[in-house]
N, C-alpha and C. Protein backbone atom coordinates (compact mmCIF):
# COMPACT_ATOMS: atom_id res chain seq x y z
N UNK A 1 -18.48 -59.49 -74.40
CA UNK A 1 -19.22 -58.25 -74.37
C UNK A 1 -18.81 -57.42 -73.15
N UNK A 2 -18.82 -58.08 -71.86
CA UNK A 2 -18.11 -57.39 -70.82
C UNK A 2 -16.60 -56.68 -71.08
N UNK A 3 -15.98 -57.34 -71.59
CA UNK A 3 -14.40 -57.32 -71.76
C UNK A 3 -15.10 -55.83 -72.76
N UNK A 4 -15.24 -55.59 -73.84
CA UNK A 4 -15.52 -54.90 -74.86
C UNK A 4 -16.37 -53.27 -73.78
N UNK A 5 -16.85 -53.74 -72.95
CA UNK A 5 -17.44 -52.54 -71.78
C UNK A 5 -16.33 -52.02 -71.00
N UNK A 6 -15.37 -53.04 -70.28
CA UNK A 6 -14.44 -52.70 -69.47
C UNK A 6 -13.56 -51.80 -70.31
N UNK A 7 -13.37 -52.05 -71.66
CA UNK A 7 -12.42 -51.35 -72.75
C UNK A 7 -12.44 -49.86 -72.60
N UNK A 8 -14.13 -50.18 -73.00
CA UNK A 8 -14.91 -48.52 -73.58
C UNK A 8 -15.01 -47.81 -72.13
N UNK A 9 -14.95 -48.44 -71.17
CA UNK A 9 -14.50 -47.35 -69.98
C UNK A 9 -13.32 -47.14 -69.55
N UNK A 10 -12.12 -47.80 -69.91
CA UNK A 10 -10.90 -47.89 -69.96
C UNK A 10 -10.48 -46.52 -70.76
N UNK A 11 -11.62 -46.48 -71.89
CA UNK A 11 -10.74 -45.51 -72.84
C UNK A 11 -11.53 -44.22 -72.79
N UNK A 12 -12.38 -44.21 -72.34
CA UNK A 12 -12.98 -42.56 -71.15
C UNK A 12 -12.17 -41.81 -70.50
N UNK A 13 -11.93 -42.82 -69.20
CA UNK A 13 -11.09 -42.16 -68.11
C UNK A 13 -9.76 -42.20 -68.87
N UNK A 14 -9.27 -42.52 -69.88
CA UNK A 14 -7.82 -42.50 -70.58
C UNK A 14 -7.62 -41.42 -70.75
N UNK A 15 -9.14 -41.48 -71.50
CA UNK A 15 -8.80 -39.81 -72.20
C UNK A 15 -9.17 -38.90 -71.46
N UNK A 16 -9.89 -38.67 -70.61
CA UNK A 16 -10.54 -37.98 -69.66
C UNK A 16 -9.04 -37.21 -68.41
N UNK A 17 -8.31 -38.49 -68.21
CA UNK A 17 -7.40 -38.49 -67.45
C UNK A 17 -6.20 -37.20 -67.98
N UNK A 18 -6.25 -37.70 -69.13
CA UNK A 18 -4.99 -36.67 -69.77
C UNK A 18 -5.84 -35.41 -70.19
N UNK A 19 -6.88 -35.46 -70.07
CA UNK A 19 -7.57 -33.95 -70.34
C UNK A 19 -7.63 -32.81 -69.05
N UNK A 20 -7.88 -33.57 -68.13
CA UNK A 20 -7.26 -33.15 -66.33
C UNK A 20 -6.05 -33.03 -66.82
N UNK A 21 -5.36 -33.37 -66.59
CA UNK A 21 -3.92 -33.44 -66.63
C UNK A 21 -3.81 -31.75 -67.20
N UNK A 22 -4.13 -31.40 -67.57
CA UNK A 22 -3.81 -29.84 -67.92
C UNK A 22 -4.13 -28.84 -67.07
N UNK A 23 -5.30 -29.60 -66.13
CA UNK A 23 -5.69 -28.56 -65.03
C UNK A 23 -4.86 -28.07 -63.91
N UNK A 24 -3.69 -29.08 -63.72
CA UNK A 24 -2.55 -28.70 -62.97
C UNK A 24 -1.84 -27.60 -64.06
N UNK A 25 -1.59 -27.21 -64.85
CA UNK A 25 -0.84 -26.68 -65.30
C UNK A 25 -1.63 -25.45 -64.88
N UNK A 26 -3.01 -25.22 -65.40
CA UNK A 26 -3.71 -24.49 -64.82
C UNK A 26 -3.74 -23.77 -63.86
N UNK A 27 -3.64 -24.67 -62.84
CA UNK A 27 -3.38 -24.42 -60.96
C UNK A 27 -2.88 -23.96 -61.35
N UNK A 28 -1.25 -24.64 -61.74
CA UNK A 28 -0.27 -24.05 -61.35
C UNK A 28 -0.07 -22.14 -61.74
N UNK A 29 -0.61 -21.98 -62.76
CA UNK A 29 -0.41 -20.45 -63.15
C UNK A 29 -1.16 -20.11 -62.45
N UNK A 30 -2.38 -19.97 -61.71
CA UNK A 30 -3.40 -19.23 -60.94
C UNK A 30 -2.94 -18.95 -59.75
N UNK A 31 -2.17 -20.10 -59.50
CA UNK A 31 -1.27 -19.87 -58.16
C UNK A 31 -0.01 -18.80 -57.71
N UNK A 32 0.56 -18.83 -59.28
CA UNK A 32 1.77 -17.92 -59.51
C UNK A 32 1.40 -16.77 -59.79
N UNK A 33 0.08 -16.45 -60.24
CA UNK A 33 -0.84 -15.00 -60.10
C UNK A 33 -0.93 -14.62 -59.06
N UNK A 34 -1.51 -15.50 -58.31
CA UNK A 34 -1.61 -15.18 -57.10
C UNK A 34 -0.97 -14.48 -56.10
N UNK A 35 0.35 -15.46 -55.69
CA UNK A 35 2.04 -15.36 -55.28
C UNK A 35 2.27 -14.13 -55.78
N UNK A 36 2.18 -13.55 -56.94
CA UNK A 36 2.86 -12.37 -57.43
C UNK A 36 2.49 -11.28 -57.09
N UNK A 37 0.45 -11.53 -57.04
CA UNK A 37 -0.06 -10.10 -56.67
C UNK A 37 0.31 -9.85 -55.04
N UNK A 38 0.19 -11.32 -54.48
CA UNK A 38 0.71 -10.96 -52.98
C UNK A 38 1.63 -10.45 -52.35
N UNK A 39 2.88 -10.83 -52.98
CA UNK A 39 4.22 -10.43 -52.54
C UNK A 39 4.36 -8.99 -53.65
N UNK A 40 3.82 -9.17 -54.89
CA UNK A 40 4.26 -7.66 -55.46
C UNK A 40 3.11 -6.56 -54.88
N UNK A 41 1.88 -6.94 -54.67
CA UNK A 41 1.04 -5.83 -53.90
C UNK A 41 0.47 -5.57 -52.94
N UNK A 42 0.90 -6.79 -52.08
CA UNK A 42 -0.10 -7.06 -51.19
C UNK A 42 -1.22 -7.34 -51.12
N UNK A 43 -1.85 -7.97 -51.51
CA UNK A 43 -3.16 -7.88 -52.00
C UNK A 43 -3.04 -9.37 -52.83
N UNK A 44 -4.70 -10.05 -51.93
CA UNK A 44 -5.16 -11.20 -52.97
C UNK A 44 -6.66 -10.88 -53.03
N UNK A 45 -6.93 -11.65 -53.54
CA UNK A 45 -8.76 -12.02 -53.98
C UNK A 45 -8.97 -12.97 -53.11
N UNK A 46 -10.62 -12.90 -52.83
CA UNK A 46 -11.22 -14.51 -52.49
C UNK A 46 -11.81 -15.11 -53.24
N UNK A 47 -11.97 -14.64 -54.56
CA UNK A 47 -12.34 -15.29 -55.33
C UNK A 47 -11.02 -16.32 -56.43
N UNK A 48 -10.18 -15.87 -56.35
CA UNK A 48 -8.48 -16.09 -56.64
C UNK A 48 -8.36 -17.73 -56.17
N UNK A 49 -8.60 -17.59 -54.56
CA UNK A 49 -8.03 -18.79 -53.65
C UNK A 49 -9.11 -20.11 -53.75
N UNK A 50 -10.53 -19.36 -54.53
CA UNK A 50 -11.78 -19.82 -54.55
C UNK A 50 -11.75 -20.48 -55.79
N UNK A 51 -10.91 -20.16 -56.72
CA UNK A 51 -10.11 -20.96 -58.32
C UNK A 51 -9.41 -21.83 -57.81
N UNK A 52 -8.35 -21.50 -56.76
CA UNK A 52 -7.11 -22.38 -56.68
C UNK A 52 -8.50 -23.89 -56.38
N UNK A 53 -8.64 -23.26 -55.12
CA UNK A 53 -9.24 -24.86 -54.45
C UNK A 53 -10.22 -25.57 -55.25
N UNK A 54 -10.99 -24.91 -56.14
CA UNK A 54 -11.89 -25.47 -57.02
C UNK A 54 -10.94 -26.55 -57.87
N UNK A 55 -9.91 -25.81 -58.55
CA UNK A 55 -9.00 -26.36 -59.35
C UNK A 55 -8.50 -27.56 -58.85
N UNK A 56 -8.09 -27.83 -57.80
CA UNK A 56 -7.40 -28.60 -56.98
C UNK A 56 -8.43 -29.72 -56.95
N UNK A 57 -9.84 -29.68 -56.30
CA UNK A 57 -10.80 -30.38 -56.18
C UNK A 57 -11.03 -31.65 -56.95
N UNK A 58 -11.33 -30.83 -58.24
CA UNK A 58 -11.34 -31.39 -60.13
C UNK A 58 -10.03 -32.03 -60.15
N UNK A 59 -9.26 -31.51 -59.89
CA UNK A 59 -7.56 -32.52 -60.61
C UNK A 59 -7.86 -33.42 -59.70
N UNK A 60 -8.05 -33.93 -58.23
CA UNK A 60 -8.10 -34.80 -57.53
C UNK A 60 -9.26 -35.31 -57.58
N UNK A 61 -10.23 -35.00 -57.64
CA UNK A 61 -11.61 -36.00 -58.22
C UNK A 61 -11.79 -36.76 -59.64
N UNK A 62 -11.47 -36.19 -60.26
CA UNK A 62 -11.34 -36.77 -61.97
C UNK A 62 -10.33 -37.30 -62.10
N UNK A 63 -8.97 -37.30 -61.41
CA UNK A 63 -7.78 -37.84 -61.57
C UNK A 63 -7.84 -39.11 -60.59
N UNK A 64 -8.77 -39.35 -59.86
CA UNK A 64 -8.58 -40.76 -59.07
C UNK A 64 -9.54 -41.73 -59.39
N UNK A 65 -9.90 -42.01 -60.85
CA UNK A 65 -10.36 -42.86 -61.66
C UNK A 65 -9.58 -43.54 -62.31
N UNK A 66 -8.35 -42.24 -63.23
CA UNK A 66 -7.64 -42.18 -63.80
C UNK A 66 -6.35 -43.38 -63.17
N UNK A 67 -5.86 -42.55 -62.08
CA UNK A 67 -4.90 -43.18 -61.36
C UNK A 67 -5.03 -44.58 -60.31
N UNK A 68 -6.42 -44.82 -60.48
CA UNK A 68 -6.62 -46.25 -60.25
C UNK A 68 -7.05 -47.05 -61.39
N UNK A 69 -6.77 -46.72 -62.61
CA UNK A 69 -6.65 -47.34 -64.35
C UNK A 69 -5.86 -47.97 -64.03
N UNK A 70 -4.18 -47.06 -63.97
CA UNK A 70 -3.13 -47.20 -64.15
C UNK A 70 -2.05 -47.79 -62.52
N UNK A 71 -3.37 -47.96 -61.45
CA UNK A 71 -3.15 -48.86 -60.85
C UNK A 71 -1.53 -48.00 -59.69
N UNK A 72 -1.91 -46.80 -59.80
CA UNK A 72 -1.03 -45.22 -59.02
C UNK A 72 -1.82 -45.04 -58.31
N UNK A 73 -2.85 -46.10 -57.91
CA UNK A 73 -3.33 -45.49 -55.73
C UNK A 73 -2.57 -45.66 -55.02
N UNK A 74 -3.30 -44.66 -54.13
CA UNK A 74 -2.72 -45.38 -52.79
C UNK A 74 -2.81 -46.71 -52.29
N UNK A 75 -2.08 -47.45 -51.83
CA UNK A 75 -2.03 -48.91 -51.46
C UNK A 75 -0.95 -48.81 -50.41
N UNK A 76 -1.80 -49.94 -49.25
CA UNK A 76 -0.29 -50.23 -48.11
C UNK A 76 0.01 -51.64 -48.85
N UNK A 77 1.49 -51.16 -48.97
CA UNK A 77 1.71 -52.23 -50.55
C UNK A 77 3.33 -53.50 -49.39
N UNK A 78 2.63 -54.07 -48.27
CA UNK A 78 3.87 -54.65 -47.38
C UNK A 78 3.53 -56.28 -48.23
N UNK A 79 2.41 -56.69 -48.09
CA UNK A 79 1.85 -58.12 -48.85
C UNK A 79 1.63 -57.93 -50.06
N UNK A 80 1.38 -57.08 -50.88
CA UNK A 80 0.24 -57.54 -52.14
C UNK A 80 1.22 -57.47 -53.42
N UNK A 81 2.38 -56.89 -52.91
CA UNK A 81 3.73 -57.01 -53.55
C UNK A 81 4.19 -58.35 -54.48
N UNK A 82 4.16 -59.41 -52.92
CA UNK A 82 5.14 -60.26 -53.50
C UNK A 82 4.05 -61.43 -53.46
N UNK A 83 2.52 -60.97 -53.86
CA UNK A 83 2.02 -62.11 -54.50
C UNK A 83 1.84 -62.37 -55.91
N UNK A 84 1.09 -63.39 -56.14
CA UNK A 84 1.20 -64.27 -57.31
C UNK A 84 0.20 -63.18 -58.34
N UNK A 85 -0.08 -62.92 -59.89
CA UNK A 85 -0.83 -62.46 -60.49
C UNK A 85 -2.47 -62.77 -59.82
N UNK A 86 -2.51 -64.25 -59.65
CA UNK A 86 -3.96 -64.78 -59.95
C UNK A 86 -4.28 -63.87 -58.28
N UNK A 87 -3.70 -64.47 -57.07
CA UNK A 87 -3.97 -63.46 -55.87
C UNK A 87 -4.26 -62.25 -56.37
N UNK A 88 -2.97 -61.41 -56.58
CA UNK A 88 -3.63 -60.43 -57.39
C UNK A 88 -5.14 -60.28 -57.48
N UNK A 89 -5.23 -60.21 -58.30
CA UNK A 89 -6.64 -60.11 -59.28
C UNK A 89 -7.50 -60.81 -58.18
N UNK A 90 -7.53 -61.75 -57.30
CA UNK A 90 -8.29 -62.36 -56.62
C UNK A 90 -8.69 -60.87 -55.49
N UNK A 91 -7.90 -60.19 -54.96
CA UNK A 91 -7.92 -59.18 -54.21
C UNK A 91 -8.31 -58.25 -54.56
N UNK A 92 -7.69 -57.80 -56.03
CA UNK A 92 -8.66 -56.63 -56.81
C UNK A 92 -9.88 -56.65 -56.89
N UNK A 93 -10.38 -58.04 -56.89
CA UNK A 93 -11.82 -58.32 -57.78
C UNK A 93 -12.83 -58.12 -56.41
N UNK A 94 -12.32 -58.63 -54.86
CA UNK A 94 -13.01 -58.69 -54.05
C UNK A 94 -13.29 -57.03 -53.63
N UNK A 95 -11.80 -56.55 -53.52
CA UNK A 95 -11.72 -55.25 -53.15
C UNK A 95 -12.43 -54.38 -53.72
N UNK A 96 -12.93 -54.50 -55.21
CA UNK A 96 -13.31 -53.55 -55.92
C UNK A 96 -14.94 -53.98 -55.47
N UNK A 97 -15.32 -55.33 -55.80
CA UNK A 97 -16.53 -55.47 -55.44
C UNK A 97 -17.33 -55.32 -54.72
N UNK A 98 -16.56 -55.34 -53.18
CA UNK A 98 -17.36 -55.60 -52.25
C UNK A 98 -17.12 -54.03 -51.06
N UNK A 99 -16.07 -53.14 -51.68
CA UNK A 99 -15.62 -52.03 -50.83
C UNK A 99 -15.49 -51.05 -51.38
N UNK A 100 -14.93 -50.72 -52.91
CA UNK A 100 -14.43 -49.83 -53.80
C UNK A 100 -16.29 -49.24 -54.45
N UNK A 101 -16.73 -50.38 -54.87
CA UNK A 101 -18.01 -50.22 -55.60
C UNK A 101 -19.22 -49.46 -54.62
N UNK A 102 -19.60 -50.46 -53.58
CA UNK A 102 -20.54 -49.82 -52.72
C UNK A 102 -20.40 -48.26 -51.59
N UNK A 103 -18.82 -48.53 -51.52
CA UNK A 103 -18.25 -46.70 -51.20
C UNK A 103 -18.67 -45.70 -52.10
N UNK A 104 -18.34 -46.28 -53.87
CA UNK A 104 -19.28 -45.22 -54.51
C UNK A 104 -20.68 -44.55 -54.45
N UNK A 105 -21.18 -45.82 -54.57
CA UNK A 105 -22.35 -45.30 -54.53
C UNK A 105 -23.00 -44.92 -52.83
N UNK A 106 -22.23 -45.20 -52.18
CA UNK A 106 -22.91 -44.35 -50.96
C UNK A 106 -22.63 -42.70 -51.49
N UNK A 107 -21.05 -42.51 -51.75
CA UNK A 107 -20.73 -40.89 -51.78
C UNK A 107 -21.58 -40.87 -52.73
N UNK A 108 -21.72 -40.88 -53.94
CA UNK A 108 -22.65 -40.41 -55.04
C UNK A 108 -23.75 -40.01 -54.44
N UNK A 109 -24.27 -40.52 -53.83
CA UNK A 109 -26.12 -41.07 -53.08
C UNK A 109 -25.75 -39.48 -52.59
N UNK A 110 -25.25 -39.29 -51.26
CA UNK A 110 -25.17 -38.57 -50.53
C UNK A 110 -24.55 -37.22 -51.13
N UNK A 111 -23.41 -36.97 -51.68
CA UNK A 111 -22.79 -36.03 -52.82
C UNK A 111 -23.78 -35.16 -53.19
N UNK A 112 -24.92 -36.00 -54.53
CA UNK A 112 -26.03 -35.72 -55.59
C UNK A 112 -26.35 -34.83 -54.26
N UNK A 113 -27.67 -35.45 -53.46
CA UNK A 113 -28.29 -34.27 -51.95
C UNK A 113 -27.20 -33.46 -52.04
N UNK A 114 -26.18 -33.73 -51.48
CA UNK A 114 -25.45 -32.11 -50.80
C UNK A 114 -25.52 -31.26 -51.86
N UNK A 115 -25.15 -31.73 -53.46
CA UNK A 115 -24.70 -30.84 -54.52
C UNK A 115 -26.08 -29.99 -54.68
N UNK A 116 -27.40 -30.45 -54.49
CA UNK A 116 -28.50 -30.50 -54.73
C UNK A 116 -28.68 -28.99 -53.90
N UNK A 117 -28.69 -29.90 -52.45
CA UNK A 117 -29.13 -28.77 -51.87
C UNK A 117 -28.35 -27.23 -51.79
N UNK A 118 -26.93 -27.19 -52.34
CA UNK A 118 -26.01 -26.46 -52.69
C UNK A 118 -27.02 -25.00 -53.99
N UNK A 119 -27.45 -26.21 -55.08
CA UNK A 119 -27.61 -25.40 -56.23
C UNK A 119 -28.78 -25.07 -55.43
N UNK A 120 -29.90 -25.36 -54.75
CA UNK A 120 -31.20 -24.97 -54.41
C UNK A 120 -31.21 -23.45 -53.93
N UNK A 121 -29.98 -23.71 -53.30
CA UNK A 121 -29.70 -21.81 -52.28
C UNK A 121 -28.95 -21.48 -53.01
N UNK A 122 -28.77 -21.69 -53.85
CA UNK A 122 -27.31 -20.76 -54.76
C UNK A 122 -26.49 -20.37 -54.14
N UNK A 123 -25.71 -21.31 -53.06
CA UNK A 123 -24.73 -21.37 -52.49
C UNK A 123 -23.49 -20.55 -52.69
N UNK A 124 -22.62 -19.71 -52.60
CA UNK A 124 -21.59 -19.10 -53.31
C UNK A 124 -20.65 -18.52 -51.87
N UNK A 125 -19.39 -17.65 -52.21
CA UNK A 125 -18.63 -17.50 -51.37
C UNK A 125 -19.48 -16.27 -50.47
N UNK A 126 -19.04 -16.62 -49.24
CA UNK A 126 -19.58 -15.51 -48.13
C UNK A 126 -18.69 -14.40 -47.93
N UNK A 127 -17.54 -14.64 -48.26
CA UNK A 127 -16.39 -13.48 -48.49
C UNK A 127 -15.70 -12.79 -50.01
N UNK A 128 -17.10 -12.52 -50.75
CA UNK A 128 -16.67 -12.27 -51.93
C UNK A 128 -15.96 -13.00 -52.91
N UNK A 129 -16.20 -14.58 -52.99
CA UNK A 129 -15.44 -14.97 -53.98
C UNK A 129 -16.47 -15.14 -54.87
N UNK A 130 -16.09 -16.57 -55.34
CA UNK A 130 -17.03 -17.34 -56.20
C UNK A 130 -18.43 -16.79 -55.75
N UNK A 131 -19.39 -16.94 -57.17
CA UNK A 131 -20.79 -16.63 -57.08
C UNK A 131 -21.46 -18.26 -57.06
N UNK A 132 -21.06 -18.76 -56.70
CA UNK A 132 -21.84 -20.23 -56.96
C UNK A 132 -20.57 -21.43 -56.69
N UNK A 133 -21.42 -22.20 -55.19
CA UNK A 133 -20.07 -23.19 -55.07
C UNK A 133 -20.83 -24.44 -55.72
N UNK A 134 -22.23 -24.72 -55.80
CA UNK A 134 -22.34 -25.86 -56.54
C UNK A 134 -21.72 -26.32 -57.18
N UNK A 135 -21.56 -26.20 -58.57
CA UNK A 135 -20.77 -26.49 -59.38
C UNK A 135 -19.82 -27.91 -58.96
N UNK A 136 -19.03 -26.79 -57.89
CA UNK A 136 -17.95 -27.81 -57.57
C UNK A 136 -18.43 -29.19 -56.72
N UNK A 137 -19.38 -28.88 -56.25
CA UNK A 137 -20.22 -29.83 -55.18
C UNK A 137 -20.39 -31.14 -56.29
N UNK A 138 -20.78 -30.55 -57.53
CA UNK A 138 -21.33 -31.50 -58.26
C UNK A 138 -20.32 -32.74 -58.82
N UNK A 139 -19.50 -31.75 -59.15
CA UNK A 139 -17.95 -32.55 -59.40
C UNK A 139 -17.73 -33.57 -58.33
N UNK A 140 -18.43 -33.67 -57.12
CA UNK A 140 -17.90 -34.81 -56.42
C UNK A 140 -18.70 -35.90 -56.62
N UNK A 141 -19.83 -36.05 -57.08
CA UNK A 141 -20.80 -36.80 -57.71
C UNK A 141 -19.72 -37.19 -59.03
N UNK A 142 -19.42 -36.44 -59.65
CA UNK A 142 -19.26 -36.83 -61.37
C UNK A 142 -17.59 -37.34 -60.72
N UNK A 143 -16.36 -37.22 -59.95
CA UNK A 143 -15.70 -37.91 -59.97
C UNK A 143 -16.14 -39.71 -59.22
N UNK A 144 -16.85 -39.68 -58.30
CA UNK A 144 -17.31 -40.57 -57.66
C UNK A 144 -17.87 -42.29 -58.77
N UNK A 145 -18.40 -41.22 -59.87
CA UNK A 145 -19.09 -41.93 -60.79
C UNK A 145 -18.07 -42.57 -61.72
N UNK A 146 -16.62 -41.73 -61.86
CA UNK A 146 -16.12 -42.29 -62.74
C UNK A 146 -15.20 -43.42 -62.05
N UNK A 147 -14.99 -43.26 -60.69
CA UNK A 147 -14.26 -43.64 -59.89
C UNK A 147 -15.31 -45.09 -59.93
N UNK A 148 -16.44 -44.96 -59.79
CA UNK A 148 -17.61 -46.39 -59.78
C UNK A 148 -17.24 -47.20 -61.01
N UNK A 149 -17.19 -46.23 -62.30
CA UNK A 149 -17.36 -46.88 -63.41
C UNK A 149 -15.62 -47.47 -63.94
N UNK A 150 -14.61 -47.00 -63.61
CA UNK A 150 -13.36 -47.40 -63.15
C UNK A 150 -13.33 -49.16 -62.46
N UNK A 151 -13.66 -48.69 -61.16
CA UNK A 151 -14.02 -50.21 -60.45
C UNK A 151 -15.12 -51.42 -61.19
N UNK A 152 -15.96 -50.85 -61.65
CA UNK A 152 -16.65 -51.79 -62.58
C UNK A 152 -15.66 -52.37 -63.44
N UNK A 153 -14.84 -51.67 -64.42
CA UNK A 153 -14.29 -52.14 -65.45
C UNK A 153 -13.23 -53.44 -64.54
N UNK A 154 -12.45 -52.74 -63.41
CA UNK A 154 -11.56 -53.87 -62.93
C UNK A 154 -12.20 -55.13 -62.55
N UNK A 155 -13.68 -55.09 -62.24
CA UNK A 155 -14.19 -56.40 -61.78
C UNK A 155 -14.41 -57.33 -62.66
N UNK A 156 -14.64 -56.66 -63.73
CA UNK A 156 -14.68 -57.14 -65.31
C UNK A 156 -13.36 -57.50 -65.44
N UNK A 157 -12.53 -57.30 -65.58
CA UNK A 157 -11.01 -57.40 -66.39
C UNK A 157 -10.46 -58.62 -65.25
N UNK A 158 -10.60 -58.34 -63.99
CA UNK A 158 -9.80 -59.62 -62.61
C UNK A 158 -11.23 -60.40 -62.79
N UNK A 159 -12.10 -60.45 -62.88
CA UNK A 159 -13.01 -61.53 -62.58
C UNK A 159 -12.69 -62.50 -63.82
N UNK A 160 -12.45 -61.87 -65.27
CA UNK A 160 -12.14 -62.31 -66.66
C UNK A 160 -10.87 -63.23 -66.27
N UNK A 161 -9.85 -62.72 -65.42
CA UNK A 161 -8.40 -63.51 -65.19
C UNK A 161 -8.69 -64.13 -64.39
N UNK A 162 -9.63 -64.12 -63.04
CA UNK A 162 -9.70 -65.34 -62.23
C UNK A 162 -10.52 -66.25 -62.94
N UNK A 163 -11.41 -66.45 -63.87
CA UNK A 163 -11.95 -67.18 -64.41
C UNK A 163 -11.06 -68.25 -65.81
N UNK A 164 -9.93 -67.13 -66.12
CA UNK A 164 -9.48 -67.75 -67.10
C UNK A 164 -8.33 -68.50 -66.65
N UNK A 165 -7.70 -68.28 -65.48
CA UNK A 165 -7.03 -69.00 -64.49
C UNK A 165 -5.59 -68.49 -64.83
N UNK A 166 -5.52 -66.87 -64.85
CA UNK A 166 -3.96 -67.06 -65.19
C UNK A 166 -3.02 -66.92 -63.57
């Protein structure tokens, strides 16, 4: 039943992952709007630069669930290289459990308040951009969560291999 949970969150952030995945493409044109009005008119927006970074935010919050699926974190990778599978998984399972998991839920904890108190004042740009930065505030809660529910699944999947002894 666990294994069958770790799946069904496996195949969230799968799909979730490649649905981001378009938001760079995104950036990327908002950016080249940008670039163009600058150098062809001089002239940008703050609400323009207030897309870019939003954009940016989301691809890197929703995408580091994703890219710790597929096991594309960051890692200082000098030892964990040239050990054995079962190590492996012995390190994943601790790492995720005891550092990966409870980091979430501190940011979440703390995130939710900030995002909170964000939407309460209707927070928005002070130099004419965006009318509302919540939003994005909130997004750090909702990547945090998937990033939690990510690490759950690995504790499930390495706890399943240290138990089964491969």
């Amino acid at each position: 039943m666990l294994l069958k949970l770790a799946d069904r969150i496996d195949q969230v952030i799968e799909w979730l992952g490649q649905k981001v995945s378009w938001l760079t493409l995104v950036l990327v044109f908002v950016i080249c709007v940008d670039v163009f009005f600058r150098y062809a008119f001089n002239s940008t927006k703050t609400w323009i630069l207030d897309i870019e970074w939003h954009l940016f935010s989301m691809i890197f919050l929703f995408g580091a669930s994703y890219a710790l699926k597929h096991d594309e974190h960051v890692r200082v990778d000098l030892f964990y290289q040239h050990f054995s599978m079962k190590k492996k998984s012995i390190i994943n399972f601790i790492g995720s459990l005891f550092l990966l998991i409870p980091w979430c839920v501190v940011v979440i904890m703390h995130s939710f308040n900030y995002a909170m108190n964000s939407w309460y004042v209707k927070e928005g740009s002070p130099d004419g951009g965006l009318s509302a930065w919540y939003p994005i505030k909130f997004c750090i809660s909702i990547g945090f969560i998937l990033l939690l529910l990510q690490a759950i699944s690995i504790v499930i999947k390495e706890g399943h291999q240290i138990l089964k002894g491969s």
